[in-house]
N, C-alpha and C. Protein backbone atom coordinates (compact mmCIF):
# COMPACT_ATOMS: atom_id res chain seq x y z
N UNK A 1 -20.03 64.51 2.61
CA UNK A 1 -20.20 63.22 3.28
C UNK A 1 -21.48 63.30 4.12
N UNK A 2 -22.28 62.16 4.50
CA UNK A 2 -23.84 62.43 4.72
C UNK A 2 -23.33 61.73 6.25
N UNK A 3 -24.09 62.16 6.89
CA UNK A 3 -24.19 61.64 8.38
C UNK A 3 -24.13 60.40 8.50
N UNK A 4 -24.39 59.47 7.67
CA UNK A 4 -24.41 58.08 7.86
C UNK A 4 -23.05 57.20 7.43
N UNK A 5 -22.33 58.01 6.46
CA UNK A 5 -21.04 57.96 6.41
C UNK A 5 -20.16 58.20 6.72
N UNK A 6 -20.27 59.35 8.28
CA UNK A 6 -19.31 59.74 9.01
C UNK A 6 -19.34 58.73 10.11
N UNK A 7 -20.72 59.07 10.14
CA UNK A 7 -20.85 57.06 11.25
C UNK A 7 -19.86 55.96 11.57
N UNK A 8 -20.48 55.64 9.42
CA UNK A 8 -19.43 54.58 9.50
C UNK A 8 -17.98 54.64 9.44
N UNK A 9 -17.64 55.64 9.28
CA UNK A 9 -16.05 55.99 9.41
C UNK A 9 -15.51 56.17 10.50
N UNK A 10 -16.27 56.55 11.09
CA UNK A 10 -15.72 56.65 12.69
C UNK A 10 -15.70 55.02 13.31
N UNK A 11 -16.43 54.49 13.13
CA UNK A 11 -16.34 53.16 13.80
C UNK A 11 -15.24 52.36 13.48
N UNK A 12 -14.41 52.86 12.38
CA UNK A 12 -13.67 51.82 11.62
C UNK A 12 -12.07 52.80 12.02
N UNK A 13 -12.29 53.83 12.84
CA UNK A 13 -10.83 54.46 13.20
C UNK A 13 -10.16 54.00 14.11
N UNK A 14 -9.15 53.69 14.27
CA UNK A 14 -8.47 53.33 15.12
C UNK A 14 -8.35 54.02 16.50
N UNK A 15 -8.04 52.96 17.64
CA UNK A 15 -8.79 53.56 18.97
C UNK A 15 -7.52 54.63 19.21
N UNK A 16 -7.44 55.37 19.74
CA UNK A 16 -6.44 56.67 20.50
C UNK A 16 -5.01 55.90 21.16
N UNK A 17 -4.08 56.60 20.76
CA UNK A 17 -2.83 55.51 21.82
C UNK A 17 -3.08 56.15 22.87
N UNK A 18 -2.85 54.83 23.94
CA UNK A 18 -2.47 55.38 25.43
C UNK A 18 -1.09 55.56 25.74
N UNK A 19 -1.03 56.45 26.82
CA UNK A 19 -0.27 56.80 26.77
C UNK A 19 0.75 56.04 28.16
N UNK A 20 2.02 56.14 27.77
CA UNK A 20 2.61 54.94 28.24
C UNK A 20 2.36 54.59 29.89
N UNK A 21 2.17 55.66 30.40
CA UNK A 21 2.11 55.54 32.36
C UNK A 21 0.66 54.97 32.54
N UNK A 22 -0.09 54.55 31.42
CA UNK A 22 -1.47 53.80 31.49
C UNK A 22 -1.76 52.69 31.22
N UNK A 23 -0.35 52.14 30.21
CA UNK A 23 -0.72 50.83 29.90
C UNK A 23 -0.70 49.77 31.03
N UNK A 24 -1.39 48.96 30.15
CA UNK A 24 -1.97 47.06 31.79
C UNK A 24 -0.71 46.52 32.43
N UNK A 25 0.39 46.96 31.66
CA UNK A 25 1.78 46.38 32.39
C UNK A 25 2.00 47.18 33.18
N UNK A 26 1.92 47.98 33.19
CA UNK A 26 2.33 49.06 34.65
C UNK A 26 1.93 49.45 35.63
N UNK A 27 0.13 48.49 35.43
CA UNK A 27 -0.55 48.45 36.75
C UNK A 27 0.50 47.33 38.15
N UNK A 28 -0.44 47.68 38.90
CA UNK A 28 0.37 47.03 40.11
C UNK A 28 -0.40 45.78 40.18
N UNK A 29 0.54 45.07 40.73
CA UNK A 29 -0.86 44.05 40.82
C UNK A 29 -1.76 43.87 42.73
N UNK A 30 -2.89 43.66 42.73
CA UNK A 30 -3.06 43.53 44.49
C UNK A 30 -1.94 43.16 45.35
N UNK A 31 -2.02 42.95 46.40
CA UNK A 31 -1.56 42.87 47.27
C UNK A 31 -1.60 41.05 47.71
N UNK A 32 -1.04 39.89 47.94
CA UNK A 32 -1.21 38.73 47.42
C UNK A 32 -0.49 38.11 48.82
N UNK A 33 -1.09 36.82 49.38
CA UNK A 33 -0.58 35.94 49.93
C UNK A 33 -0.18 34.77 49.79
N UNK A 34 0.11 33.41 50.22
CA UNK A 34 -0.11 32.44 49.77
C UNK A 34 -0.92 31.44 51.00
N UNK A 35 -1.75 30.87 50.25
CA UNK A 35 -2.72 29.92 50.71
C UNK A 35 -1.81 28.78 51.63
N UNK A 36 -2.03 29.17 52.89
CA UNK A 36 -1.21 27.55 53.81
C UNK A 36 -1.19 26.06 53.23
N UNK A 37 -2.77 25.61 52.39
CA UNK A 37 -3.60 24.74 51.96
C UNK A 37 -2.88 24.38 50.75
N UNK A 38 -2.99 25.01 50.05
CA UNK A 38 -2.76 24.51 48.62
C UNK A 38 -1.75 25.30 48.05
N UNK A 39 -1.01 26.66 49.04
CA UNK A 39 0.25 27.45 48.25
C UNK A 39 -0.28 27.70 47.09
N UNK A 40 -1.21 28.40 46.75
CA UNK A 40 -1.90 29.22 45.73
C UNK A 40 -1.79 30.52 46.03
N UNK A 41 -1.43 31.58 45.19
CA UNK A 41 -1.40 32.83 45.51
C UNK A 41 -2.55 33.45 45.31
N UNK A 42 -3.36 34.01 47.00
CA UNK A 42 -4.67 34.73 46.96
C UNK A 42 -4.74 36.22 47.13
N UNK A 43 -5.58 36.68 47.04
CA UNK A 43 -5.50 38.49 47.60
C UNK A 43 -5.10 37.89 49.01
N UNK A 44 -4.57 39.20 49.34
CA UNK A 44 -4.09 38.87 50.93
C UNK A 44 -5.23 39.28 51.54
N UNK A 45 -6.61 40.08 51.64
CA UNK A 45 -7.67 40.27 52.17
C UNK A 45 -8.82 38.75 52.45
N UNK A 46 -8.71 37.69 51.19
CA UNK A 46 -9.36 36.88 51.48
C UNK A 46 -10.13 36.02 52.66
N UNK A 47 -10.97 36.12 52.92
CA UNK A 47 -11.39 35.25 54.22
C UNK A 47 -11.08 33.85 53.98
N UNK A 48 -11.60 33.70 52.62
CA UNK A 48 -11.05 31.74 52.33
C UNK A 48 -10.21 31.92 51.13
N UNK A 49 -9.72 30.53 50.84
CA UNK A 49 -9.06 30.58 49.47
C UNK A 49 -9.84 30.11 48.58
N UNK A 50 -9.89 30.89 47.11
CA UNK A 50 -11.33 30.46 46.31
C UNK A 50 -10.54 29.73 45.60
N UNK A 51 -9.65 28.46 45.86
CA UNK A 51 -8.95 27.50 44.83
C UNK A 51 -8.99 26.69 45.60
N UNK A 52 -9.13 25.98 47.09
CA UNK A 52 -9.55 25.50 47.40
C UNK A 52 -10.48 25.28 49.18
N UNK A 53 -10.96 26.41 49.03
CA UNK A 53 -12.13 26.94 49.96
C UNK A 53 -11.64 26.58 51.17
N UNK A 54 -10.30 26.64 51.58
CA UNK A 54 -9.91 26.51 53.24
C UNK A 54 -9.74 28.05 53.52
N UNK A 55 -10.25 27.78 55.10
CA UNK A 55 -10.26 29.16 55.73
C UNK A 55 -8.56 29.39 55.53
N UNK A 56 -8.77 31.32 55.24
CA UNK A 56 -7.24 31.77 55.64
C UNK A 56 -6.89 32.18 56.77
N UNK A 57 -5.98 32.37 57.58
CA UNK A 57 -5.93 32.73 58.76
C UNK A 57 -4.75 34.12 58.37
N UNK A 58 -5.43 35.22 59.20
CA UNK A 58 -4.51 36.41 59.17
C UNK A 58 -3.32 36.62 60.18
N UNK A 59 -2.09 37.05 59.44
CA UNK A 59 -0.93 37.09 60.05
C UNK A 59 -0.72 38.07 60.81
N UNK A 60 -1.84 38.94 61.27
CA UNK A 60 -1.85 40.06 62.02
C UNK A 60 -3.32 40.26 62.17
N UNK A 61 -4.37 39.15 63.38
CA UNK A 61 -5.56 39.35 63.32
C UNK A 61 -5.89 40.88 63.77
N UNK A 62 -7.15 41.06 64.44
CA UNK A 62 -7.72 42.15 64.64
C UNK A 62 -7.64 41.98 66.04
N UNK A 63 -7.19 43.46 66.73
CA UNK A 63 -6.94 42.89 68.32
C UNK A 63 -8.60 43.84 68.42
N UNK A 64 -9.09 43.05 69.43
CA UNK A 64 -10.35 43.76 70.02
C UNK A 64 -10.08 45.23 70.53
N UNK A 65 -11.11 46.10 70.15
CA UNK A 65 -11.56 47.40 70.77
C UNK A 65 -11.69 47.62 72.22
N UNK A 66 -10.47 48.02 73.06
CA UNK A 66 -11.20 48.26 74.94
C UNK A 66 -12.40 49.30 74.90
N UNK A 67 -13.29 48.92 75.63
CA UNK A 67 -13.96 50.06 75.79
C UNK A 67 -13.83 50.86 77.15
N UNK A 68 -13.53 51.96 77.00
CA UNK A 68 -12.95 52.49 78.35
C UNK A 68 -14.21 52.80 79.44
């Protein structure tokens, strides 16, 4: 077999199974809130909602740093 025919044979093999603790269903999904605005489910990190661009407000803001 000539180099140019291993080529093409390889391209035409079927990809490797994954193995089951990898497949897309068993990812997690982010971490998710819902939008006050429109009750759209956003990342819970969002600053706005990108479905309909109202600010989000966090349910545990950031308390300021004392400086001693």
């Amino acid at each position: 077999m000539s180099l140019d025919q291993m080529m093409m044979a390889s391209q035409f093999r079927p990809p490797p199974a994954v193995p089951a603790h990898l497949k897309s269903t068993d990812h997690q999904s982010p971490p998710m809130k819902t939008c006050q605005s429109c009750f759209q489910q956003i990342h819970r990190n969002a600053p706005i909602c990108p479905m309909c661009k109202s600010k989000s407000r966090s349910k545990n803001p950031k308390k300021p740093k004392k400086k001693d």
